[in-house]
N, C-alpha and C. Protein backbone atom coordinates (compact mmCIF):
# COMPACT_ATOMS: atom_id res chain seq x y z
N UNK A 1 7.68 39.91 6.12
CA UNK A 1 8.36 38.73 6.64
C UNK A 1 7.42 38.01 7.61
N UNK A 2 7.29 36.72 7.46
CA UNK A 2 6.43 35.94 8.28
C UNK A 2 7.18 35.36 9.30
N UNK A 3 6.19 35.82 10.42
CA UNK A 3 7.14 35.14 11.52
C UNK A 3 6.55 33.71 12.30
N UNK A 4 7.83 33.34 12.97
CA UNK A 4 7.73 31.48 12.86
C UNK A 4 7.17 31.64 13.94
N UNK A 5 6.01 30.51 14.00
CA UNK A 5 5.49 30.22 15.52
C UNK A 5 5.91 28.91 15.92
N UNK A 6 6.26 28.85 17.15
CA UNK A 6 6.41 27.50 17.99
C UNK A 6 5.39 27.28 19.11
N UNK A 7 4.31 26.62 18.67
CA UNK A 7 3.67 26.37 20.10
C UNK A 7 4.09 25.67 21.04
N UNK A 8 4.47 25.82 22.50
CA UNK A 8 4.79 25.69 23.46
C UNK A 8 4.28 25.38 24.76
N UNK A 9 4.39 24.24 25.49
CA UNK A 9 3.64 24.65 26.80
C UNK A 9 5.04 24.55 27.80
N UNK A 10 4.75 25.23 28.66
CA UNK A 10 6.10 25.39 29.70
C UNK A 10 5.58 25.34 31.15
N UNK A 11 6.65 25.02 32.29
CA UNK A 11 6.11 24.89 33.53
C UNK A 11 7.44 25.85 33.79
N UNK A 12 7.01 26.93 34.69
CA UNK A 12 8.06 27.79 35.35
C UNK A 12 7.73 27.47 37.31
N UNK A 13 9.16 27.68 37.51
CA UNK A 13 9.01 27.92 39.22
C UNK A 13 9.93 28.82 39.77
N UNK A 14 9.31 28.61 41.21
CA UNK A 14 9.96 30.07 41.57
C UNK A 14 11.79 29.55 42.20
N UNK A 15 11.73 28.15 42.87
CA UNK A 15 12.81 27.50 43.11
C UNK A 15 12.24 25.98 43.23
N UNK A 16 13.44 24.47 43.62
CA UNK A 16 12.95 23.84 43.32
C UNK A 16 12.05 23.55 44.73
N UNK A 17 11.20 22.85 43.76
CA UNK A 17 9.58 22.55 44.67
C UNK A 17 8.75 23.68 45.54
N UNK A 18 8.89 24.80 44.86
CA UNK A 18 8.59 26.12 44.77
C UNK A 18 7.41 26.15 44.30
N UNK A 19 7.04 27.79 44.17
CA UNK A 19 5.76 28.04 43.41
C UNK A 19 5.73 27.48 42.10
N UNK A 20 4.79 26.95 41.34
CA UNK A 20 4.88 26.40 39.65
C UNK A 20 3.44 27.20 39.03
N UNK A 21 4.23 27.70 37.78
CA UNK A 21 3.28 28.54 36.93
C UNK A 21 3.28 27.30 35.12
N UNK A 22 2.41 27.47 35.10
CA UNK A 22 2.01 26.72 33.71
C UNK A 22 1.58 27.57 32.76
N UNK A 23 2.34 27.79 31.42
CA UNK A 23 2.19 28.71 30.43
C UNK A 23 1.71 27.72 29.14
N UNK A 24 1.37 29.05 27.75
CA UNK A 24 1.21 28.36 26.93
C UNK A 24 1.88 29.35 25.81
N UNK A 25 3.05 29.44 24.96
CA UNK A 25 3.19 30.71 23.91
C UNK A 25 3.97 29.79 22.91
N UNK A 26 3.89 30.89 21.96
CA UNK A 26 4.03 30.80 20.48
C UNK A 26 5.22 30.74 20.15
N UNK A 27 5.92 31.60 21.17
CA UNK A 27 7.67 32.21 21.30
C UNK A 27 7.98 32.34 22.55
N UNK A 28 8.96 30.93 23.12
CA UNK A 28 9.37 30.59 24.18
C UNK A 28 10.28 31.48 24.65
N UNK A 29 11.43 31.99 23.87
CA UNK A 29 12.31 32.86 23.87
C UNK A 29 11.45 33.78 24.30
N UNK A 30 10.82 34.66 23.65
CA UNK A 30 10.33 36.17 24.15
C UNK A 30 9.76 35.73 25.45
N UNK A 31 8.81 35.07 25.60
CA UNK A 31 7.95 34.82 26.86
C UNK A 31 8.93 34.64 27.80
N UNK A 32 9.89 33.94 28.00
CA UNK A 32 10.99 33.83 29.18
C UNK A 32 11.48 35.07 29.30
N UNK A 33 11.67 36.08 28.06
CA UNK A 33 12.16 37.10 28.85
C UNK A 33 11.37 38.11 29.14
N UNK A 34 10.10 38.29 28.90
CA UNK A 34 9.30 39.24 29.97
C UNK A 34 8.81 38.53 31.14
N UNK A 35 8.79 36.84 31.59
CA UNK A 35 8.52 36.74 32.60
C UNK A 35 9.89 37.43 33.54
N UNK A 36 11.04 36.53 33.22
CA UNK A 36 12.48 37.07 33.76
C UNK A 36 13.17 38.41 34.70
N UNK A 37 12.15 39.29 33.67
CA UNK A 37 12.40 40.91 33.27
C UNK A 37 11.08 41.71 33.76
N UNK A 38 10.22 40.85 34.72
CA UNK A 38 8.91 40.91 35.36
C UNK A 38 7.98 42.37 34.03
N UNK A 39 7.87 41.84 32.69
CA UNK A 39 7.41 42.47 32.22
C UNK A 39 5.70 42.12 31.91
N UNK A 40 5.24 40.69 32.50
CA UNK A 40 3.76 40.51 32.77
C UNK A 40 3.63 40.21 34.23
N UNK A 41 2.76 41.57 33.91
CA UNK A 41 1.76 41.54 35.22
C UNK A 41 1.00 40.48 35.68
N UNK A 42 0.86 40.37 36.84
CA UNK A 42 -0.17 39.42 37.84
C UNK A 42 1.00 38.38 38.46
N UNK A 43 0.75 36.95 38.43
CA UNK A 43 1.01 35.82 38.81
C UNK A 43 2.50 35.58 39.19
N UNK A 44 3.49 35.60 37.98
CA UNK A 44 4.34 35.08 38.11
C UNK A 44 5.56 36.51 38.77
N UNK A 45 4.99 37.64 38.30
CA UNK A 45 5.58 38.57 38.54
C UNK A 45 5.44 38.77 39.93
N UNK A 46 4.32 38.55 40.65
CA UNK A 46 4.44 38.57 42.38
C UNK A 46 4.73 37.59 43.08
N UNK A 47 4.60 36.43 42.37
CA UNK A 47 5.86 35.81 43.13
C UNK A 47 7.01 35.41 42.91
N UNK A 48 7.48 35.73 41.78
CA UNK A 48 8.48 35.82 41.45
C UNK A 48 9.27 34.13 40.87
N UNK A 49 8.42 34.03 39.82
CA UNK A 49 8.21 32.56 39.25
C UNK A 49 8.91 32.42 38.24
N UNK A 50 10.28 32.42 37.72
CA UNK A 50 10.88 32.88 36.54
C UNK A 50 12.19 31.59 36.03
N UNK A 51 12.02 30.67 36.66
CA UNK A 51 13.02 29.39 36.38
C UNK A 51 12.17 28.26 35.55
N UNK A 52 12.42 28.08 33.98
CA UNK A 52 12.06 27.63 33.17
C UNK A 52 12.22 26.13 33.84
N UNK A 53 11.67 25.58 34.07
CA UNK A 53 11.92 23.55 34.17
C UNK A 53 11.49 22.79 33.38
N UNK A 54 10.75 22.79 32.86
CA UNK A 54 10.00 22.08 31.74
C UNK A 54 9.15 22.29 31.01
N UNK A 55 9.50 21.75 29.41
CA UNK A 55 8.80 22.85 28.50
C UNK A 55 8.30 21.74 27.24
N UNK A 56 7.75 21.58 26.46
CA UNK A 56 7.47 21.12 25.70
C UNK A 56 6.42 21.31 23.99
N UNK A 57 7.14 21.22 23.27
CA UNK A 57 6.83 21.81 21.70
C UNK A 57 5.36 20.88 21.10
N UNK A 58 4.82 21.64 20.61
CA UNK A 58 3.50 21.10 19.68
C UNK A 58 3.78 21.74 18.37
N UNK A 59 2.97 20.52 17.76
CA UNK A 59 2.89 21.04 16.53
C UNK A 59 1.81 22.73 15.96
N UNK A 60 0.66 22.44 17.19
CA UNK A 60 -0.32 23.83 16.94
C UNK A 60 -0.77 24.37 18.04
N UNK A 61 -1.14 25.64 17.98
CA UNK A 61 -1.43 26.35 19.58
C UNK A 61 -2.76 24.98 20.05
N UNK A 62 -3.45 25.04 19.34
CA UNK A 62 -4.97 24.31 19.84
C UNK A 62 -4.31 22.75 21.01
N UNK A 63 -3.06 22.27 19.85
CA UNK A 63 -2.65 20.85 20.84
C UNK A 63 -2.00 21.56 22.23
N UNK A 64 -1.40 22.80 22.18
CA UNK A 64 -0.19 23.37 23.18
C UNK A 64 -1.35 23.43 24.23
N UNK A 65 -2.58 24.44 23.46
CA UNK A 65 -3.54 25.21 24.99
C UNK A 65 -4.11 23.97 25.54
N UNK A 66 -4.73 22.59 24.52
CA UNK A 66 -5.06 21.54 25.26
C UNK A 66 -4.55 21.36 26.65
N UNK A 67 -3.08 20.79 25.70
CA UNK A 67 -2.06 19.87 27.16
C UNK A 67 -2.25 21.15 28.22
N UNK A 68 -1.77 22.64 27.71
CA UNK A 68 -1.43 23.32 29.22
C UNK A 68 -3.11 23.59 29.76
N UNK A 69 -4.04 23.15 29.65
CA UNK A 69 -5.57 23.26 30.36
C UNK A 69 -5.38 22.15 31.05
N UNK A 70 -5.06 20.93 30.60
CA UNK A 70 -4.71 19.45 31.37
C UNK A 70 -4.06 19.42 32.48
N UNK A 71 -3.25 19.64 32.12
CA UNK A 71 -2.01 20.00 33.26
C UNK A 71 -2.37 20.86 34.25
N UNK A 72 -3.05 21.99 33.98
CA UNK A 72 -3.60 23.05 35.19
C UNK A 72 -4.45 22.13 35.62
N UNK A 73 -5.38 21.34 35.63
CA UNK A 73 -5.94 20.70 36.44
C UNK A 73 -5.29 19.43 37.13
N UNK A 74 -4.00 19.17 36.96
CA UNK A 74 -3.55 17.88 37.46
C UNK A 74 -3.22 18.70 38.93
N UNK A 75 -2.63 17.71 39.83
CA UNK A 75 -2.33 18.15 41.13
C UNK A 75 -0.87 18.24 41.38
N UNK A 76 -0.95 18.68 42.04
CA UNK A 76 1.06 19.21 42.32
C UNK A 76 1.70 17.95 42.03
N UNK A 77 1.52 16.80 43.08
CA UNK A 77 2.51 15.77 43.13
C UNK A 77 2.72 15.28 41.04
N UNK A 78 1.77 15.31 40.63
CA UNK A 78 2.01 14.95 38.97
C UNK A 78 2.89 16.00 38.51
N UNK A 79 2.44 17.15 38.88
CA UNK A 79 3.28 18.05 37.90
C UNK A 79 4.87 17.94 38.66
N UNK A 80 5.25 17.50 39.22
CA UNK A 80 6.10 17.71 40.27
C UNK A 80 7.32 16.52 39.70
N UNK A 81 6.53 15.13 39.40
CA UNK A 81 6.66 14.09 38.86
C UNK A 81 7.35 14.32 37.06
N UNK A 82 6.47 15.02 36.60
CA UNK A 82 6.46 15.24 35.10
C UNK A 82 8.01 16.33 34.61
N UNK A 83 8.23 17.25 35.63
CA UNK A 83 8.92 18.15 36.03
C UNK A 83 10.42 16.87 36.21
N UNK A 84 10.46 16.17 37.10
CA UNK A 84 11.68 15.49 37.85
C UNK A 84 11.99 14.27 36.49
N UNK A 85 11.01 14.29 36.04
CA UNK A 85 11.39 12.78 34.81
C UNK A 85 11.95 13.15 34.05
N UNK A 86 12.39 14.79 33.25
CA UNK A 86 13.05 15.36 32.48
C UNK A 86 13.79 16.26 33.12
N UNK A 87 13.60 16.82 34.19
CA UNK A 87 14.75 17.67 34.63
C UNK A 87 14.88 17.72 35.95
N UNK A 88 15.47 16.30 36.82
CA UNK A 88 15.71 15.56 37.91
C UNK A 88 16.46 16.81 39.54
N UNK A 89 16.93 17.78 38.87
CA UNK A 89 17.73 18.66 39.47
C UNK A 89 17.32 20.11 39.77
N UNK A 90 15.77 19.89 38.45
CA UNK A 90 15.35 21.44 38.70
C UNK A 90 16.08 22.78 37.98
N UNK A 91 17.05 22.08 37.35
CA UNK A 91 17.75 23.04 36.31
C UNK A 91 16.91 24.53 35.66
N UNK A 92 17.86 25.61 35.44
CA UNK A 92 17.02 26.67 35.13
C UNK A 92 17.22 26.14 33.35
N UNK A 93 16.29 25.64 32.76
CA UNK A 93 16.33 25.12 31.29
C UNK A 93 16.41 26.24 30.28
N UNK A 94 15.98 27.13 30.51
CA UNK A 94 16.19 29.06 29.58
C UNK A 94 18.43 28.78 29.33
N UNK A 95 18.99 28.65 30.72
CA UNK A 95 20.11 28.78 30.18
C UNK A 95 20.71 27.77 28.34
N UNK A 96 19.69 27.43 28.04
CA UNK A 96 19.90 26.50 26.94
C UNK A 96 19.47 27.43 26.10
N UNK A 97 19.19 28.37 25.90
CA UNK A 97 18.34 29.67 25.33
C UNK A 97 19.43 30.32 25.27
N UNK A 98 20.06 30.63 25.54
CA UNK A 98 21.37 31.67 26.15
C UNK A 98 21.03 33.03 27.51
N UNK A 99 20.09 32.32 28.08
CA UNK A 99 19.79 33.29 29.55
C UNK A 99 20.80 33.07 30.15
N UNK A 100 21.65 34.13 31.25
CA UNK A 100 22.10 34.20 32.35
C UNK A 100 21.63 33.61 33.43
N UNK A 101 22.20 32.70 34.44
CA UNK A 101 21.30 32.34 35.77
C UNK A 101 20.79 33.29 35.93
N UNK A 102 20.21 33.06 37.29
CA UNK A 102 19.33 33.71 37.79
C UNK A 102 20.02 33.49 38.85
N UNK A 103 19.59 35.28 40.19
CA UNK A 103 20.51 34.44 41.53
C UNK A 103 19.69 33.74 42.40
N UNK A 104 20.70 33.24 42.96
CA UNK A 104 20.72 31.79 43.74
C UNK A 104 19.49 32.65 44.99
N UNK A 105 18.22 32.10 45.39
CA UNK A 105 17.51 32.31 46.30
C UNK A 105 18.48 31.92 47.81
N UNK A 106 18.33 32.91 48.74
CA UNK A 106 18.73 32.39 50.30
C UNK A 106 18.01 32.02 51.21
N UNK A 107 17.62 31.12 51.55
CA UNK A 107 17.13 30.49 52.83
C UNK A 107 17.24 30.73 54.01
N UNK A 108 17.32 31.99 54.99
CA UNK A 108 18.02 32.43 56.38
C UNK A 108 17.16 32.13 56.90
């Protein structure tokens, strides 16, 4: 059985205007849930970067890794921008996936 690829580039954070991690995978679904489920090591797993905000489909990994190399070099205020023009509120976008929130971070 051949399995379907979706190339993907995604921006995760940790809350809004939080830490932002920039990904690139094949299978958006799986990748949300080992970031989620802190099952990759390094980055997102120490700080705890796991709220999907904006994500966007290519037709091939080569166009996906492009845009997400682009984007790692843009500067916060763009990505920040690019982030608010499609998802104004910061929404956790995975719940469109069928993820559970995530809990609510506290501020004390």
């Amino acid at each position: 059985m051949k399995r379907e690829i979706s190339p993907t580039v995604y921006l995760l954070a940790s809350r809004r205007n939080g830490t932002l991690y920039i990904g690139v995978t094949s299978d958006l679904v799986k990748r949300l849930y080992e970031h989620r489920n802190g099952l990759i090591e390094g980055f997102t797993k120490d700080y705890g970067v796991k709220r999907l905000v904006w994500f966007e489909p290519h037709d091939s990994m080569d166009s996906a890794i492009l845009r997400g190399k682009r984007i790692k070099k843009w500067n916060r205020p763009w990505k920040i921008a690019l982030i608010e023009a499609g998802n104004p509120d910061w929404d956790d976008l995975a719940l469109g996936f069928g993820y559970e929130p995530l809990p609510t971070l506290r501020c004390d």
